[in-house]
Protein backbone atom coordinates (compact mmCIF):
# COMPACT_ATOMS: atom_id res chain seq x y z
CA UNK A 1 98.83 74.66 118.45
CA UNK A 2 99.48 74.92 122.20
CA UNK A 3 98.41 76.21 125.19
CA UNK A 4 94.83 74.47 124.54
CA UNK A 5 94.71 75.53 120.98
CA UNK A 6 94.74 79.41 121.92
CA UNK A 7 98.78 80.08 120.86
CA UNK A 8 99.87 79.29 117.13
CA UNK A 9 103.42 79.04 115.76
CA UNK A 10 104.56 79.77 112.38
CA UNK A 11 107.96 79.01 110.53
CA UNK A 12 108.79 81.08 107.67
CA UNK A 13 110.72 79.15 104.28
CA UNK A 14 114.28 79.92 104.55
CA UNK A 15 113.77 80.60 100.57
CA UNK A 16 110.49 83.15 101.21
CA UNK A 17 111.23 86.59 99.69
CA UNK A 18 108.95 89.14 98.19
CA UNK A 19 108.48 90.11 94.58
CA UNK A 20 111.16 92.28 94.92
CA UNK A 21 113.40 89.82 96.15
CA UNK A 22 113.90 90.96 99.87
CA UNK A 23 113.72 88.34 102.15
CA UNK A 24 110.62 88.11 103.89
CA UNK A 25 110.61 88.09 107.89
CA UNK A 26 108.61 87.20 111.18
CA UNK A 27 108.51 90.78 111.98
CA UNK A 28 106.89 91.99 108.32
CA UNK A 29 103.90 89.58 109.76
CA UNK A 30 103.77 91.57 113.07
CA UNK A 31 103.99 94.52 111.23
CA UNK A 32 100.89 93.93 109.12
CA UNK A 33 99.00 92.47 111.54
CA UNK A 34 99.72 95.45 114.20
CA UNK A 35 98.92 97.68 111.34
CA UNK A 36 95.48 96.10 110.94
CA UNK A 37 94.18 96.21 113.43
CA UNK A 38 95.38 99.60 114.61
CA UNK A 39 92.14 102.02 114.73
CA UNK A 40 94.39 105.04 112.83
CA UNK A 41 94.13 102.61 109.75
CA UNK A 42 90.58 102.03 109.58
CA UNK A 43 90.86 98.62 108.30
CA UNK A 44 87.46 97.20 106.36
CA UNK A 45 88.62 93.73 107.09
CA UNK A 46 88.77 92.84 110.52
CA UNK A 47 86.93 89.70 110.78
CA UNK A 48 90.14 88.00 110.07
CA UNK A 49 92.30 89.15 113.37
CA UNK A 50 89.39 90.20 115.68
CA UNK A 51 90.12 86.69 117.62
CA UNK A 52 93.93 87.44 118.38
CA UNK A 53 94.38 88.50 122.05
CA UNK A 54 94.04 92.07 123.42
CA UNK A 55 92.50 92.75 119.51
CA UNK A 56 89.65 94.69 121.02
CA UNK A 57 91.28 97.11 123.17
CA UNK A 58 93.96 97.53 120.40
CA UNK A 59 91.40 98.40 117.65
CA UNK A 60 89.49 100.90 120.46
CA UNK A 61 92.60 102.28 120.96
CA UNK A 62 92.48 101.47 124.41
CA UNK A 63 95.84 99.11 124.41
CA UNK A 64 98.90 100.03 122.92
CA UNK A 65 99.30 98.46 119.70
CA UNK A 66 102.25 95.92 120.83
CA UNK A 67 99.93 94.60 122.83
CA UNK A 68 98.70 92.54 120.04
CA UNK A 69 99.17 89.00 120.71
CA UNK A 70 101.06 88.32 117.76
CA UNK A 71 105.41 88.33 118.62
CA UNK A 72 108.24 87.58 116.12
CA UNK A 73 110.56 85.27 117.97
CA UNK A 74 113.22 85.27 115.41
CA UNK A 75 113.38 86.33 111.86
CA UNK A 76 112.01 82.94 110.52
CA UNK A 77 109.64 82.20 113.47
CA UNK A 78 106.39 83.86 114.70
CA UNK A 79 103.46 83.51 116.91
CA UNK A 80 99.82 84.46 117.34
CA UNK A 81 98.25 83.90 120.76
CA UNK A 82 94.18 83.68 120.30
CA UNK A 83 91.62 84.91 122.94
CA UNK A 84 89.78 81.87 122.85
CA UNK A 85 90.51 78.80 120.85
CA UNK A 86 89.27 79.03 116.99
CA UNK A 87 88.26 75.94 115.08
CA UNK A 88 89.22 77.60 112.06
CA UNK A 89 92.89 77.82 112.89
C-alpha cells in the first residue's frame, strides 16, 4: 500500500490465464470492476467495491464509469485507489 494505505498495487503471474487458456490481463480486472459497479448492471454485491474512490457517484450514475479508481498500468500491473484507508485490504 501507498499513499497512507488508500492506493493498492497488484501484479498479475506472468503464467495467469483463464480456463480457456487466454492470458489473463490488468485490464480484464478494470473491466469487471467498472462493470460492477456500474448502476446499468444492478449488481447484488456491492459491499465488496463500495470503498474504491469515486464508487458512489459511479454506481448513482453521477460519474462516468472510468472514473472508478481502479487503472491498468500495464497488462500485468494494476491499481485500486481507496476513498479512505480499509483495514481489510
Amino acid at each position: 500500500p501507498t499513499e497512507n494505505k488508500t492506493r493498492y498495487t497488484f501484479t498479475i503471474r506472468k503464467n495467469a490465464r483463464w480456463q480457456n487458456g487466454t492470458k489473463i490481463t490488468s485490464q480484464d480486472f478494470v473491466t469487471a470492476l467498472r462493470r460492477q459497479a456500474n448502476p446499468t448492471t444492478k449488481s447484488q454485491n456491492l459491499d465488496a467495491i463500495s470503498y474504491i474512490k469515486n464508487f458512489d457517484a459511479v454506481n448513482k450514475g453521477k460519474m462516468a464509469i472510468n472514473k472508478l479508481g481502479v487503472t491498468a498500468i500495464n497488462k500485468r500491473t494494476f491499481s485500486i485507489k481507496l476513498s479512505k484507508p480499509v483495514p481489510y485490504m
